[in-house]
PDB file of N, CA and C in Angstrom:
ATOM      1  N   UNK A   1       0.835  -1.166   0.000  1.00  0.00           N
ATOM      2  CA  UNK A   1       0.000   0.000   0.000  1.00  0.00           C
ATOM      3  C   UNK A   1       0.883   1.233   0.000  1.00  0.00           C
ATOM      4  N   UNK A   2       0.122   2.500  -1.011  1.00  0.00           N
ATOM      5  CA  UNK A   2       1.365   3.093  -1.078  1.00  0.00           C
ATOM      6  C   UNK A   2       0.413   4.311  -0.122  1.00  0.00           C
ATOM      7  N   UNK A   3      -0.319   4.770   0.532  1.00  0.00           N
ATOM      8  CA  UNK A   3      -0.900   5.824   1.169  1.00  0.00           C
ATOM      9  C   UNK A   3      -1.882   5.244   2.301  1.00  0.00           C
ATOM     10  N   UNK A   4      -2.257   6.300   3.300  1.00  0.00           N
ATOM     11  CA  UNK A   4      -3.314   5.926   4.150  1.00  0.00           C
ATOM     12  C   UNK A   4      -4.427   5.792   3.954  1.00  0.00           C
ATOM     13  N   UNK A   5      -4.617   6.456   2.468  1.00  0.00           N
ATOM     14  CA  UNK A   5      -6.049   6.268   1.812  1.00  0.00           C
ATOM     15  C   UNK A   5      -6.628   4.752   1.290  1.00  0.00           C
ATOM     16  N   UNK A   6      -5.359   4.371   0.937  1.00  0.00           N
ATOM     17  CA  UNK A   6      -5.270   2.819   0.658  1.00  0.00           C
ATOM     18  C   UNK A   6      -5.439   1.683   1.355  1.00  0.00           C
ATOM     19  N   UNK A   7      -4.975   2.276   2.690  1.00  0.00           N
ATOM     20  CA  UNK A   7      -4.834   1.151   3.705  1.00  0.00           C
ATOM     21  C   UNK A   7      -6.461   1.111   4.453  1.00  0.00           C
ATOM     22  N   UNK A   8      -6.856   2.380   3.987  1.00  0.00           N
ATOM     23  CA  UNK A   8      -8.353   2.867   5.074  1.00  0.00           C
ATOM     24  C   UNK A   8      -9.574   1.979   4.112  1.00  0.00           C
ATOM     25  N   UNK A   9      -8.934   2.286   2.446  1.00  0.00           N
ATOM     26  CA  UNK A   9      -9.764   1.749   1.566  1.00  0.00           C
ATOM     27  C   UNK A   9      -9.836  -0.072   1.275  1.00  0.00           C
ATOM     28  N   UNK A  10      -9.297  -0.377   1.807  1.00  0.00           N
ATOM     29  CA  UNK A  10      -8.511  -1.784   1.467  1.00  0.00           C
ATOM     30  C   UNK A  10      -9.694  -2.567   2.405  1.00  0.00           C
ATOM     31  N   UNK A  11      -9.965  -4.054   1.412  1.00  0.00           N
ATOM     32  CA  UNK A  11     -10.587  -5.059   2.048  1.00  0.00           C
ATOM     33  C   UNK A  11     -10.060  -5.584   3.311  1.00  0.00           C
ATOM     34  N   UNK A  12     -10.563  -6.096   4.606  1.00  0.00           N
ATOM     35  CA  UNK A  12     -10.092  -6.685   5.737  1.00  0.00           C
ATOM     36  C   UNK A  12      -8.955  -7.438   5.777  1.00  0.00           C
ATOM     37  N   UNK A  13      -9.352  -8.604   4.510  1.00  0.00           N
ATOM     38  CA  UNK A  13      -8.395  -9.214   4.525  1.00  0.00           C
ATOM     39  C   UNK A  13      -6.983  -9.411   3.933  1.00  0.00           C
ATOM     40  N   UNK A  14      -6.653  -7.920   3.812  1.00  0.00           N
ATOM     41  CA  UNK A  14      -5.729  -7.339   2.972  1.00  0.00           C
ATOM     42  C   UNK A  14      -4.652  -6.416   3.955  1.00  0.00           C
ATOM     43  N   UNK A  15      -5.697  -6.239   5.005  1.00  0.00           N
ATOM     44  CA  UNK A  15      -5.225  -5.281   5.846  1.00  0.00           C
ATOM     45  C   UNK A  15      -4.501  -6.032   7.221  1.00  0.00           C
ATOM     46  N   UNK A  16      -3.483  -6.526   7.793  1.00  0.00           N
ATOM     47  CA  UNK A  16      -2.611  -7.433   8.301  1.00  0.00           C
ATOM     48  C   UNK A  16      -2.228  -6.057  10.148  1.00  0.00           C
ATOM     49  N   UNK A  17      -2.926  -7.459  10.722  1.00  0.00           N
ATOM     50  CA  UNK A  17      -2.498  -6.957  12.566  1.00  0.00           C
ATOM     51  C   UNK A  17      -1.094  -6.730  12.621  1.00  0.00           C
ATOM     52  N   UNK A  18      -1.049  -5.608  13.322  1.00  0.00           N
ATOM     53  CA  UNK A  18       0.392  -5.137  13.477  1.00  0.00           C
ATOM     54  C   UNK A  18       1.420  -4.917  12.228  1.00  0.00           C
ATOM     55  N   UNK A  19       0.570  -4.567  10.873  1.00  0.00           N
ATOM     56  CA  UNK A  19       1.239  -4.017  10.380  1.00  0.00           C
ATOM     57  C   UNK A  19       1.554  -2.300  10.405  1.00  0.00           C
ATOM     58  N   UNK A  20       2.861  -1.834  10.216  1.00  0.00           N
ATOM     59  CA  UNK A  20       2.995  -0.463  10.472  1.00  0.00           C
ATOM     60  C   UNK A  20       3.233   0.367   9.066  1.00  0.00           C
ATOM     61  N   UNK A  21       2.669   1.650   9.735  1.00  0.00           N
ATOM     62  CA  UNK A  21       2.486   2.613   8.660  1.00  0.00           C
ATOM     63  C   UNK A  21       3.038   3.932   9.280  1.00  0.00           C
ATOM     64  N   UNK A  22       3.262   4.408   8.265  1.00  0.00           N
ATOM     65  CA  UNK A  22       4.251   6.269   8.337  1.00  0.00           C
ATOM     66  C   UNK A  22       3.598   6.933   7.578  1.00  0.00           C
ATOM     67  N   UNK A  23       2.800   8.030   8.902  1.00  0.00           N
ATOM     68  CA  UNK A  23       2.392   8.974   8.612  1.00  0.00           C
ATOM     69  C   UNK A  23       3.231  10.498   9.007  1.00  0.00           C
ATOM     70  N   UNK A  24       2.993  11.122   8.135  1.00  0.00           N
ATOM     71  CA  UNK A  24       3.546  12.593   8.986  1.00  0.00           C
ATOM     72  C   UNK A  24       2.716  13.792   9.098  1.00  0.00           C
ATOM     73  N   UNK A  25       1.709  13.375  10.323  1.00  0.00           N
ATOM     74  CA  UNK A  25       0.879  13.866  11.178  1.00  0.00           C
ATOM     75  C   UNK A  25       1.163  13.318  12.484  1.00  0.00           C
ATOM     76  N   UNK A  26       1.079  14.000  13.718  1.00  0.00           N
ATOM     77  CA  UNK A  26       1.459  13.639  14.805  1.00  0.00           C
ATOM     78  C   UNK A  26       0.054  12.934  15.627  1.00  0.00           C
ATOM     79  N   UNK A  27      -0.972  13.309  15.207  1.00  0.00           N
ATOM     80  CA  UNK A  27      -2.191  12.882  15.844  1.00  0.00           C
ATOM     81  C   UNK A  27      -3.118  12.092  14.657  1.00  0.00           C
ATOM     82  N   UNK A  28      -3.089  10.807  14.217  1.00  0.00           N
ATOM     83  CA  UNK A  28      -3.755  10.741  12.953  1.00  0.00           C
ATOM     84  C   UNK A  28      -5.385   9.808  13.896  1.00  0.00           C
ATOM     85  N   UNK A  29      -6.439  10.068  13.512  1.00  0.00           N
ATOM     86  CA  UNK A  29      -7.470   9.281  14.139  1.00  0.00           C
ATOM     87  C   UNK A  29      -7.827   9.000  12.541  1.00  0.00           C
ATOM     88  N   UNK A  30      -8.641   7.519  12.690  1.00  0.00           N
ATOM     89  CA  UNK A  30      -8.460   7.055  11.777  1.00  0.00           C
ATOM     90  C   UNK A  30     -10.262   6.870  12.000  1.00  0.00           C
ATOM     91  N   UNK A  31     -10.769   7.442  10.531  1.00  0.00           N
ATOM     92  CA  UNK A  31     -12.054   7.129  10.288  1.00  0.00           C
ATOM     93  C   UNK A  31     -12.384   5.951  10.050  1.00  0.00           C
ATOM     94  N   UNK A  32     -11.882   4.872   9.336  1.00  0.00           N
ATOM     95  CA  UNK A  32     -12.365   3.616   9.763  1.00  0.00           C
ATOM     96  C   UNK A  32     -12.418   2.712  10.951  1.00  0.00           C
ATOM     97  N   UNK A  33     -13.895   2.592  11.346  1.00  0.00           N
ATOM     98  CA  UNK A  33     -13.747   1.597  12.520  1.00  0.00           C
ATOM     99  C   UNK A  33     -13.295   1.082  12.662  1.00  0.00           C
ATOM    100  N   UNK A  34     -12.971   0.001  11.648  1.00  0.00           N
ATOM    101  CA  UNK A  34     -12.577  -1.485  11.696  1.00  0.00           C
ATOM    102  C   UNK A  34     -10.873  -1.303  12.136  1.00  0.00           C
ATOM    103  N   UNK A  35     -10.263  -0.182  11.647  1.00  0.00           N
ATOM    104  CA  UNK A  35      -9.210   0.411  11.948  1.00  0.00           C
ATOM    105  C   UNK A  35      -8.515   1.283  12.771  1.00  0.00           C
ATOM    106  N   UNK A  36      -8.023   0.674  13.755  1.00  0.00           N
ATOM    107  CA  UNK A  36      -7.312   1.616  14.646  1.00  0.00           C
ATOM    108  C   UNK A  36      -5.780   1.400  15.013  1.00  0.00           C
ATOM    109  N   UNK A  37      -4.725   2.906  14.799  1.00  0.00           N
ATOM    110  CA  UNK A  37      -3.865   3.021  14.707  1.00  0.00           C
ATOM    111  C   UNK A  37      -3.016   3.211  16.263  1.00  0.00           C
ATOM    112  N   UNK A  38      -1.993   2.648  16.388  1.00  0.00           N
ATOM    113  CA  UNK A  38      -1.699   2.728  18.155  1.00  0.00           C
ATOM    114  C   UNK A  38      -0.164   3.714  17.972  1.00  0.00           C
ATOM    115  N   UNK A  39      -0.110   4.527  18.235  1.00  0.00           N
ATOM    116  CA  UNK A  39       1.214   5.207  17.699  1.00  0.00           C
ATOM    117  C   UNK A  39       2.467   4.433  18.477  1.00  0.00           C
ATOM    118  N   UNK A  40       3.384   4.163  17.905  1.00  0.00           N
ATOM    119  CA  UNK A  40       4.700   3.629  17.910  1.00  0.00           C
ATOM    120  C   UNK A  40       6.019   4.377  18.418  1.00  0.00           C
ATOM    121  N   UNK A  41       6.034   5.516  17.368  1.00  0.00           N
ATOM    122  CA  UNK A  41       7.221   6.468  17.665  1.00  0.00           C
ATOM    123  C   UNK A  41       6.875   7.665  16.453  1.00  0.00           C
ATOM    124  N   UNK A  42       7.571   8.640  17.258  1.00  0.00           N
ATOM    125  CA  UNK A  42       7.186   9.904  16.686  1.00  0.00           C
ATOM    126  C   UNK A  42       8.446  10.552  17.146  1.00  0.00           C
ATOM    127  N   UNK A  43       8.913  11.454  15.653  1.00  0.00           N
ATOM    128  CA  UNK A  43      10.071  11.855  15.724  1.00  0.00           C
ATOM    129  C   UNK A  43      10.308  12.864  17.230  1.00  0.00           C
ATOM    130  N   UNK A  44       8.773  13.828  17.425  1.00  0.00           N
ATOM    131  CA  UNK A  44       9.250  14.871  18.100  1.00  0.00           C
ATOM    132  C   UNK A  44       8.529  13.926  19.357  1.00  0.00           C
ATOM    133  N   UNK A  45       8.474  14.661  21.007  1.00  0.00           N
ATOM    134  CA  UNK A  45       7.732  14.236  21.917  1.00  0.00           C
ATOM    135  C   UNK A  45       5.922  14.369  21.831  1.00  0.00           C
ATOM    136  N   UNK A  46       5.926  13.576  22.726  1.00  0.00           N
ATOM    137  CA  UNK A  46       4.751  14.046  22.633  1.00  0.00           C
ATOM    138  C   UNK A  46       3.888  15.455  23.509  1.00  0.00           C
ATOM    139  N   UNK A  47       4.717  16.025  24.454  1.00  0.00           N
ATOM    140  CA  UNK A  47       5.041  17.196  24.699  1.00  0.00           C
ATOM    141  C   UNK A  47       5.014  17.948  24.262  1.00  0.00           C
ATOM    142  N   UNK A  48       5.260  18.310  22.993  1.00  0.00           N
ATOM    143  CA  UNK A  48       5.416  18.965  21.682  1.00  0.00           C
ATOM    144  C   UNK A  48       4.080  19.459  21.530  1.00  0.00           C
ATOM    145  N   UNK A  49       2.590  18.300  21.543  1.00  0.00           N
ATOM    146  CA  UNK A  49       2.060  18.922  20.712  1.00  0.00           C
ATOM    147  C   UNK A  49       1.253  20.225  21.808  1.00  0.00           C
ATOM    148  N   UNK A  50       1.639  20.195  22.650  1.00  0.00           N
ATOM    149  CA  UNK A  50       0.762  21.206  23.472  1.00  0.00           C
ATOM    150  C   UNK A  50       1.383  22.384  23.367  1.00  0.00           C
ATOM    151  N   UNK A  51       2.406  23.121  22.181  1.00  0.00           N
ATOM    152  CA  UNK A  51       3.060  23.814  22.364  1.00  0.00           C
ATOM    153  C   UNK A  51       3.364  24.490  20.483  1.00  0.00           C
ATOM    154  N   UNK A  52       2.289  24.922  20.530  1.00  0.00           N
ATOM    155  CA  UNK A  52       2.392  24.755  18.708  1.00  0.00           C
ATOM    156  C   UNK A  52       1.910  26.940  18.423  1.00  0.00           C
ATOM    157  N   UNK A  53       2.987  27.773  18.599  1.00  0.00           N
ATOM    158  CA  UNK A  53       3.040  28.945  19.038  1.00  0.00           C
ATOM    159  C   UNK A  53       3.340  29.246  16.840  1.00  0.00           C
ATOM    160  N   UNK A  54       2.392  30.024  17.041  1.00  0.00           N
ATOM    161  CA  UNK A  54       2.191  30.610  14.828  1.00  0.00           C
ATOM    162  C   UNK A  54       1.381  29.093  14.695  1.00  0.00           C
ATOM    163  N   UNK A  55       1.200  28.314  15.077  1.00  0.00           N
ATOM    164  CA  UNK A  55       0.359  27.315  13.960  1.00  0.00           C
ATOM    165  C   UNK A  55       1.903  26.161  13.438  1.00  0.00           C
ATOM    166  N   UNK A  56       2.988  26.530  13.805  1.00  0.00           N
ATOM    167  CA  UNK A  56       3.845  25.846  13.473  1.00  0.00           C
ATOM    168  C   UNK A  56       3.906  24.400  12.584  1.00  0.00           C
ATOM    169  N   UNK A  57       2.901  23.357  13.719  1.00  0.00           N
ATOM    170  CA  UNK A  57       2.499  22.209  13.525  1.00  0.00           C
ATOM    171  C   UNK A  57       1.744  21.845  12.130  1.00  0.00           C
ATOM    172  N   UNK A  58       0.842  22.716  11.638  1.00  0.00           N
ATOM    173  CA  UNK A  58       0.367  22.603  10.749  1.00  0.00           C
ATOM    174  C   UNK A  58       0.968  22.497   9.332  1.00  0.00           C
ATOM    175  N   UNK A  59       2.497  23.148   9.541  1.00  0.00           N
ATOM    176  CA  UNK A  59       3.837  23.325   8.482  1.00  0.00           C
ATOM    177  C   UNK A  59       4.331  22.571   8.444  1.00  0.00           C
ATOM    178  N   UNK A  60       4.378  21.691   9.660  1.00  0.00           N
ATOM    179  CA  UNK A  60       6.105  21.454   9.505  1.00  0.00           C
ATOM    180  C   UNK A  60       5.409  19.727   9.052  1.00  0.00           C
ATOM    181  N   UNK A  61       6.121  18.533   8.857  1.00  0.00           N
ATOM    182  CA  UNK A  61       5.773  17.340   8.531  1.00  0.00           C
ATOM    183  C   UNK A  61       6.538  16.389  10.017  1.00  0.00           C
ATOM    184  N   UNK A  62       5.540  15.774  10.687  1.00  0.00           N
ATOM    185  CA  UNK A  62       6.100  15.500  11.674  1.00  0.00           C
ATOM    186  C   UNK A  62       6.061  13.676  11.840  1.00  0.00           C
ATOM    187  N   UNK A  63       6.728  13.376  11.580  1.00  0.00           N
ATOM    188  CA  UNK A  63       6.927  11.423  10.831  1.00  0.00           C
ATOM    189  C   UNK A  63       6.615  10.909  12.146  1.00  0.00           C
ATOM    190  N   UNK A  64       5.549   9.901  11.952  1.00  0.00           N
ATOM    191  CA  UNK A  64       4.824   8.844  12.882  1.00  0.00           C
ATOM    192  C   UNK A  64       4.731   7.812  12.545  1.00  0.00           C
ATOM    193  N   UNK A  65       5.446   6.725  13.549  1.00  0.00           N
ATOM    194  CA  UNK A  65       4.973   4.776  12.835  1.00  0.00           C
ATOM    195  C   UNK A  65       3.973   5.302  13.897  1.00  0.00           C
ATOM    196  N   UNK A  66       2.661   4.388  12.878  1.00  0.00           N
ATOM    197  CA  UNK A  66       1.849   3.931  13.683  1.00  0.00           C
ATOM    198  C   UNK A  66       1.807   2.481  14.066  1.00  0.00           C
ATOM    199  N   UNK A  67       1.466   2.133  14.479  1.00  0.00           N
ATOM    200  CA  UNK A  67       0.776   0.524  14.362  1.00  0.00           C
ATOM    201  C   UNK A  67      -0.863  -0.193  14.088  1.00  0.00           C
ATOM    202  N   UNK A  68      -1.039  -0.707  13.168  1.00  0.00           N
ATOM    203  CA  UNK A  68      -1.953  -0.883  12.681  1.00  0.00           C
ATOM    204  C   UNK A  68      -2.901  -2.222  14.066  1.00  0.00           C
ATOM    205  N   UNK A  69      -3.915  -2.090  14.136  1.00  0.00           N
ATOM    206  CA  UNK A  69      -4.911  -2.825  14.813  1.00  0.00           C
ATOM    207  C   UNK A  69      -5.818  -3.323  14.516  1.00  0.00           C
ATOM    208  N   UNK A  70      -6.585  -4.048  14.428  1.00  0.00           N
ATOM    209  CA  UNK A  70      -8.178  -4.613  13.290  1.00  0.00           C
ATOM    210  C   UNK A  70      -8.891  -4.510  15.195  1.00  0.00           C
ATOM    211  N   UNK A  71      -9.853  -3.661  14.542  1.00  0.00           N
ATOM    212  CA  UNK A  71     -11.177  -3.834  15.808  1.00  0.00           C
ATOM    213  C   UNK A  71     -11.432  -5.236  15.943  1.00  0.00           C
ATOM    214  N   UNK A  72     -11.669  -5.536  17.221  1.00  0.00           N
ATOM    215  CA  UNK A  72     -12.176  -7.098  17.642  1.00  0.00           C
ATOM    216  C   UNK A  72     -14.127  -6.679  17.044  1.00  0.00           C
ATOM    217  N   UNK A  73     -13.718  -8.439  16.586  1.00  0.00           N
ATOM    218  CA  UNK A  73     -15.415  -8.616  16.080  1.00  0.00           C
ATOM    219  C   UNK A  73     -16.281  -8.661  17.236  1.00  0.00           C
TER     220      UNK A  73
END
């Protein structure tokens, strides 16, 4: 999968527990149910985001593994 749009769009069984993905957004919530992302590591702290003075955050590209989860049935 080459985007998050892909991975959100993608059949169940395509989509693999604990696989990880890189986003660069520091907070990504993920509109699919069936899908939930557990963050991994993130370049800056997470400290950081309470501290975003001009809008900074919105500029800059801030690289996140997530970890991928399948909602329990």
């Amino acid at each position: 999968m080459e985007s998050i749009s892909d991975l959100l769009s993608a059949p169940n069984n395509s989509v693999h527990d604990r696989d990880l993905v890189l986003l660069q957004t520091m907070n990504y919530q993920s509109p699919n149910p069936n899908i939930v992302l557990e963050k991994v590591y993130c370049y800056y702290p997470d400290a950081i985001k309470w501290v975003n003075f001009g809008n900074w955050q919105s500029r800059t590209r801030i690289w996140t593994i997530y970890k991928v989860k399948l909602a329990a049935k």
